[in-house]
C-alpha atoms as a PDB file:
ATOM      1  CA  UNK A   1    -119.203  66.329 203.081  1.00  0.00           C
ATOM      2  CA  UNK A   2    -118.324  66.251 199.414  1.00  0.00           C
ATOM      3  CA  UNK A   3    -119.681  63.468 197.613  1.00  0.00           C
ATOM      4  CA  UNK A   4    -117.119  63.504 194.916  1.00  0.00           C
ATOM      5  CA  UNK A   5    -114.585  62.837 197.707  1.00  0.00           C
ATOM      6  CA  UNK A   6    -115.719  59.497 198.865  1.00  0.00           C
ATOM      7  CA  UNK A   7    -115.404  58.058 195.733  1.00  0.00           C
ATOM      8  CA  UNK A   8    -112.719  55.608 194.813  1.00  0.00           C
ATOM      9  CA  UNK A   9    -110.799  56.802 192.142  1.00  0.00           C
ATOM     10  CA  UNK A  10    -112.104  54.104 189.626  1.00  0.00           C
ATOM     11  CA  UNK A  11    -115.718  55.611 190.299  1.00  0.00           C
ATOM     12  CA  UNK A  12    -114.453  59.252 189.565  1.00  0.00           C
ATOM     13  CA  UNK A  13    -115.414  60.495 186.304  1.00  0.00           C
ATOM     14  CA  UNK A  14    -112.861  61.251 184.390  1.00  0.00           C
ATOM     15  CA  UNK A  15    -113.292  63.582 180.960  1.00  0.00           C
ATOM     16  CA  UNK A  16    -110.736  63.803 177.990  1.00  0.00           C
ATOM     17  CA  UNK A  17    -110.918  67.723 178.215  1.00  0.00           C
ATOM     18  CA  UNK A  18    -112.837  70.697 179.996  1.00  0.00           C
ATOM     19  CA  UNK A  19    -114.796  70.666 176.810  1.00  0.00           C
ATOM     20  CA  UNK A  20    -116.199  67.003 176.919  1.00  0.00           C
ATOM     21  CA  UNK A  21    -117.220  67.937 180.110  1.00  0.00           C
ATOM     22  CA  UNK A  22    -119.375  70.498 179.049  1.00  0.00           C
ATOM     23  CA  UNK A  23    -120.612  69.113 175.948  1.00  0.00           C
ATOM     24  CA  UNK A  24    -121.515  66.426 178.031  1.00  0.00           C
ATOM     25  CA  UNK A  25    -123.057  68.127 180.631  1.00  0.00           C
ATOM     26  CA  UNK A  26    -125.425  69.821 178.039  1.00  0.00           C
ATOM     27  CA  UNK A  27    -126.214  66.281 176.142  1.00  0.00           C
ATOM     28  CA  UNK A  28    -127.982  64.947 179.249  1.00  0.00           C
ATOM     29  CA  UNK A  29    -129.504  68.146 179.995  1.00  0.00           C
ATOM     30  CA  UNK A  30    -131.197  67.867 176.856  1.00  0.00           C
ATOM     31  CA  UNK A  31    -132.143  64.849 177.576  1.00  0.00           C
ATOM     32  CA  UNK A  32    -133.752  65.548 180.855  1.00  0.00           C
ATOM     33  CA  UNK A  33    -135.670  67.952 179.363  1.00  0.00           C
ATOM     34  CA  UNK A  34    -136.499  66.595 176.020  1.00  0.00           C
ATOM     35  CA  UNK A  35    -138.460  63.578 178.213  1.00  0.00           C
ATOM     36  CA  UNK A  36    -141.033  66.630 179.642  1.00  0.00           C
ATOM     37  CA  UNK A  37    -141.486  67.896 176.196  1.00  0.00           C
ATOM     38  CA  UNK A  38    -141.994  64.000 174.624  1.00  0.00           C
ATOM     39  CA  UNK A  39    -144.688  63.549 176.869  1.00  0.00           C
ATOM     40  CA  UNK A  40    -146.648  66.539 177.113  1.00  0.00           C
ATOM     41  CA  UNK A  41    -146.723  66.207 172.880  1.00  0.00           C
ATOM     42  CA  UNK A  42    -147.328  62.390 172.799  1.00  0.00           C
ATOM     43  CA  UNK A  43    -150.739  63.340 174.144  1.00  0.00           C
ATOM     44  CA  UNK A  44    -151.699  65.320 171.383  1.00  0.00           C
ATOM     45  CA  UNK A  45    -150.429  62.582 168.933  1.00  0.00           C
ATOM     46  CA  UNK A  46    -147.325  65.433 167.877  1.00  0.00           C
ATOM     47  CA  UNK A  47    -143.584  65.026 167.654  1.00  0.00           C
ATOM     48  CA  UNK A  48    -141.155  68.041 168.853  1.00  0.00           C
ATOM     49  CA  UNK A  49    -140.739  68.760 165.269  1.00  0.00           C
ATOM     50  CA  UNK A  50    -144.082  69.036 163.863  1.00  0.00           C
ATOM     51  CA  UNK A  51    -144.870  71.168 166.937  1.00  0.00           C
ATOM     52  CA  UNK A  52    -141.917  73.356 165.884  1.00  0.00           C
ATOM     53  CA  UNK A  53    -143.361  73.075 162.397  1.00  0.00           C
ATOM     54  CA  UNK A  54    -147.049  74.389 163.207  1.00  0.00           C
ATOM     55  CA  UNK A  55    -145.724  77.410 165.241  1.00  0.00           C
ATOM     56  CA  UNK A  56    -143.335  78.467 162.516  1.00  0.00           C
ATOM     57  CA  UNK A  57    -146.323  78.734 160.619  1.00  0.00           C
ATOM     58  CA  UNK A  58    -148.517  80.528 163.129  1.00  0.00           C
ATOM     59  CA  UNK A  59    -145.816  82.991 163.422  1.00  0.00           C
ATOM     60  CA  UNK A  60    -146.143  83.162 159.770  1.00  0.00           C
ATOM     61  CA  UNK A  61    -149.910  83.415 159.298  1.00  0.00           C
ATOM     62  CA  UNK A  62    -151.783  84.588 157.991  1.00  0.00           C
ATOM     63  CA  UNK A  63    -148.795  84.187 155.447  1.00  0.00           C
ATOM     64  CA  UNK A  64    -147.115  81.121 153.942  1.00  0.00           C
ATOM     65  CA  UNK A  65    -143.745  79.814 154.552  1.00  0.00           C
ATOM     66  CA  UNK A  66    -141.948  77.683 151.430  1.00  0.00           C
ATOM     67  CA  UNK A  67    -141.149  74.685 152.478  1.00  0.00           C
ATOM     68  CA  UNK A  68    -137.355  75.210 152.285  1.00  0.00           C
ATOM     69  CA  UNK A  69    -137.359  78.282 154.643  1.00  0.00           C
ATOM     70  CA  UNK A  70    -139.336  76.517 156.595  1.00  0.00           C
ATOM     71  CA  UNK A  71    -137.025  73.828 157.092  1.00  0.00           C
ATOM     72  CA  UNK A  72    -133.730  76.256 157.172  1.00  0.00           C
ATOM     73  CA  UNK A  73    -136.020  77.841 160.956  1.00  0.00           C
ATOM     74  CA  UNK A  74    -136.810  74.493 162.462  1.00  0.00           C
ATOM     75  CA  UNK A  75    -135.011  74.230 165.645  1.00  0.00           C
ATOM     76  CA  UNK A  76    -133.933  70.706 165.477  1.00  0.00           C
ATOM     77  CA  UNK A  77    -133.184  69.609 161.522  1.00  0.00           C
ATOM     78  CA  UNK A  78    -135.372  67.001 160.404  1.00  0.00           C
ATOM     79  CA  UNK A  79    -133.929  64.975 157.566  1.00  0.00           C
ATOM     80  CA  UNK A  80    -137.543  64.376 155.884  1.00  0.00           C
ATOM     81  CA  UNK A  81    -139.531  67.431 155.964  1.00  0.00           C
ATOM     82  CA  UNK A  82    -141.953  66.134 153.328  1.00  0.00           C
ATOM     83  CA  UNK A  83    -142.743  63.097 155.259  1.00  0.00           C
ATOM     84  CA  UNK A  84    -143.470  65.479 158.332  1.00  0.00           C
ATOM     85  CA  UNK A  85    -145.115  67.412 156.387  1.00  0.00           C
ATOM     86  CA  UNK A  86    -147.650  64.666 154.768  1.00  0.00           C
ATOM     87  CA  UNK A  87    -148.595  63.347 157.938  1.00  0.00           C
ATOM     88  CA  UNK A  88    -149.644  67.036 159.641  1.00  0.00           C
ATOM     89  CA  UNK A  89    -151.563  67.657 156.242  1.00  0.00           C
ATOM     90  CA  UNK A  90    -153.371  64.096 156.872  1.00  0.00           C
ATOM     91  CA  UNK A  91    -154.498  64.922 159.887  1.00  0.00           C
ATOM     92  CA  UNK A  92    -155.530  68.656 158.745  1.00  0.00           C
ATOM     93  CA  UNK A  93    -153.238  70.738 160.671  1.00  0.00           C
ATOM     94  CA  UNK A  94    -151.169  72.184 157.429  1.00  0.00           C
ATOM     95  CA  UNK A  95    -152.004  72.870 154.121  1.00  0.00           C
ATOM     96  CA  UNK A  96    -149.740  72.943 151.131  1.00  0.00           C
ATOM     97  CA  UNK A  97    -149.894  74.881 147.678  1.00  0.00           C
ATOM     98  CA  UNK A  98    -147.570  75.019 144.719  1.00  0.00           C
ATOM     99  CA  UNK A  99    -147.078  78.488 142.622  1.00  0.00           C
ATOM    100  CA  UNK A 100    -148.295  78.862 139.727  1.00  0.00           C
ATOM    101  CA  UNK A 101    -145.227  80.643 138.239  1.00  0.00           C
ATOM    102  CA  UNK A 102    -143.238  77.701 139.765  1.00  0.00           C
ATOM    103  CA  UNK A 103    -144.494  74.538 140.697  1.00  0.00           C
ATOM    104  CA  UNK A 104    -141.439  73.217 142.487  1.00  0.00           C
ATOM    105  CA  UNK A 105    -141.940  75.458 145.157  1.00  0.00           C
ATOM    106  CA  UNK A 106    -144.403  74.678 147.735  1.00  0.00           C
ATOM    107  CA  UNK A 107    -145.795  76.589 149.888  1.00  0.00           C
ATOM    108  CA  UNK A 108    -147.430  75.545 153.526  1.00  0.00           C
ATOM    109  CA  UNK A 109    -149.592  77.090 155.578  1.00  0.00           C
ATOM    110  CA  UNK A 110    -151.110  76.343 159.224  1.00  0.00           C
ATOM    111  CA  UNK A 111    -155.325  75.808 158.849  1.00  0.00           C
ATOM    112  CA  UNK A 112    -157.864  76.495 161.640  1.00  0.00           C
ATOM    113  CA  UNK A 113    -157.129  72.982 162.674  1.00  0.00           C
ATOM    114  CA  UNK A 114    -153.707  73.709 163.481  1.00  0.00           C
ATOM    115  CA  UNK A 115    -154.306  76.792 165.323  1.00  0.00           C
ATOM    116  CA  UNK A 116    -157.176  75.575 167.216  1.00  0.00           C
ATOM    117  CA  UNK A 117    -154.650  72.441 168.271  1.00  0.00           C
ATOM    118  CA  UNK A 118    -152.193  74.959 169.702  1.00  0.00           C
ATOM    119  CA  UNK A 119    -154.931  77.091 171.125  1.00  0.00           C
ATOM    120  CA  UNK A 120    -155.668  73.861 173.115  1.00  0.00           C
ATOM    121  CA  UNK A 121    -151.880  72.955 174.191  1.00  0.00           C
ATOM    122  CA  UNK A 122    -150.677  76.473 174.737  1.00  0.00           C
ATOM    123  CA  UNK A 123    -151.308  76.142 178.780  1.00  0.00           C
ATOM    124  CA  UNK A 124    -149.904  72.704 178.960  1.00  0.00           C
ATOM    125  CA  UNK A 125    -146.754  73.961 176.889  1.00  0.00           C
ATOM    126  CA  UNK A 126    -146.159  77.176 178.956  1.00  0.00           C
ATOM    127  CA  UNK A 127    -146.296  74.273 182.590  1.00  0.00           C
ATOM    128  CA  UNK A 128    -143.860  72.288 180.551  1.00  0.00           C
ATOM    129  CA  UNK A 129    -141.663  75.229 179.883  1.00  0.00           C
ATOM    130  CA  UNK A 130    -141.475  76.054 183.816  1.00  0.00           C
ATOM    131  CA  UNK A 131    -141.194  72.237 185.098  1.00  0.00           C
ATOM    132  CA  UNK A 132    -138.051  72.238 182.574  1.00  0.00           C
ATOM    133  CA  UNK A 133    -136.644  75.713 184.039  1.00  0.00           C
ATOM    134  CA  UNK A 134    -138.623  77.577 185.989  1.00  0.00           C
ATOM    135  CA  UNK A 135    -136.263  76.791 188.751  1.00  0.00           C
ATOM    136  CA  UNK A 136    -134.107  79.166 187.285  1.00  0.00           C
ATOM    137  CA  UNK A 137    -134.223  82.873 187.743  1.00  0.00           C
ATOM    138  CA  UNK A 138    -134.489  85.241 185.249  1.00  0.00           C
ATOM    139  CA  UNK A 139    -130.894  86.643 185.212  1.00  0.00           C
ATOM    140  CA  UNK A 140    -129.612  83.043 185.151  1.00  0.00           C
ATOM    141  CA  UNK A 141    -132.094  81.598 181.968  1.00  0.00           C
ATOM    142  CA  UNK A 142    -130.853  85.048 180.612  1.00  0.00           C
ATOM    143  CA  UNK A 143    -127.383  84.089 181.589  1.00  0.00           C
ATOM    144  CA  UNK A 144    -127.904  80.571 180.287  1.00  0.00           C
ATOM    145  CA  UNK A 145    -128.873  82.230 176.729  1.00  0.00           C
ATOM    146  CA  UNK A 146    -126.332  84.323 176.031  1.00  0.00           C
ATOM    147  CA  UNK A 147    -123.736  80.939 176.944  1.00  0.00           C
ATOM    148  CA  UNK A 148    -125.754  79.124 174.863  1.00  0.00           C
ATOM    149  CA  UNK A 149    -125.956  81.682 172.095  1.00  0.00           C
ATOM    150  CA  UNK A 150    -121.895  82.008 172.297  1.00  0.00           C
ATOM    151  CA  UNK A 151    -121.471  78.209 172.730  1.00  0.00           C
ATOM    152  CA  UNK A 152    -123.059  77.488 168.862  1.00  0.00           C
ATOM    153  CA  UNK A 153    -122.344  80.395 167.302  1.00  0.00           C
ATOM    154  CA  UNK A 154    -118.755  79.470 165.898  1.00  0.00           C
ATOM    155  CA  UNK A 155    -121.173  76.166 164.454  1.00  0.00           C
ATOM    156  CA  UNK A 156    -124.105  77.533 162.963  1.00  0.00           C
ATOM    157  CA  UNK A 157    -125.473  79.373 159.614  1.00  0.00           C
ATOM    158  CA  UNK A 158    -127.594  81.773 159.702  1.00  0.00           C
ATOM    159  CA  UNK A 159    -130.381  79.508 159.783  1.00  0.00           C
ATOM    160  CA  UNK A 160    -131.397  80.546 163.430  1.00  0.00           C
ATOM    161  CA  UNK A 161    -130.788  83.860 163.040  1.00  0.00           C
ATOM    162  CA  UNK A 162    -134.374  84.579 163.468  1.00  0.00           C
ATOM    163  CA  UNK A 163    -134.425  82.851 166.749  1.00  0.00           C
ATOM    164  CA  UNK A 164    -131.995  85.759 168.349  1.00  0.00           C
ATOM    165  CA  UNK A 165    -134.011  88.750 167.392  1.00  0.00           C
ATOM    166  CA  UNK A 166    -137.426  87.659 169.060  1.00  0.00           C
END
């Protein structure tokens, strides 16, 4: 029996367009998932971002990434980098230099720290990763990318560019 068809028609759902729908649809998706992520990185005192943040910069290594490209890759935009920034540096995970031939640009690098810290939450991320979608075959999450690709790329800059050719 369909569920939808026992409801009254004041408990339907009802969506301004095919497009709400959808944009809906992938809001609490995000959410669903974002609570597995939050609390997998709550246990190693991290926030989504920083955790974006420190494997930017292990992708990076043994290079350094300015701190404006580094903030142009970051998956989710994070209106205070510095802030974010300060506090991973406090706690020894980053480190930051300026150039001599131009001391407004700073340049940040991940430290043993900060590697060792990832070293230690790579198993823990990879479970979270399959809780969220392992459920999925590999033709559909492939599926689901290239929709998702499509879906933002009327949106976006090039800012993510990077995140298409790995």
């Amino acid at each position: 029996m369909n569920p939808r068809a026992t409801q009254t028609e004041s408990q339907r759902v009802s969506f301004d367009s095919p497009e709400q729908e959808v944009f809906l649809q992938l809001w609490r998706t995000y959410d669903c998932l974002k609570v597995l992520e939050e609390s997998l990185f709550v246990q190693f005192e991290l926030s989504p971002q920083q955790y974006n943040v420190l494997r930017l910069l292990q992708m990076a290594a043994p290079e350094t990434v300015q701190t404006m490209e580094l903030g142009r890759r970051l998956i989710s935009r994070c209106p205070d980098t510095t802030r974010m920034l300060d506090r991973l540096e406090k706690r020894g995970l980053v480190q930051r230099s300026r150039l001599p031939e131009n001391r407004r640009v700073v340049e940040v690098a991940i430290t043993e720290e900060g590697e060792a810290l990832l070293k230690r939450m790579e198993k823990a991320v990879v479970q979270m990763h399959g809780q969220q979608l392992g459920h999925l075959s590999d033709s559909e999450q492939q599926r689901l990318i290239r929709l998702l690709q499509k879906a933002r790329a009327p949106h976006e800059d090039a800012s993510c560019d990077w995140l298409d050719s790995l």
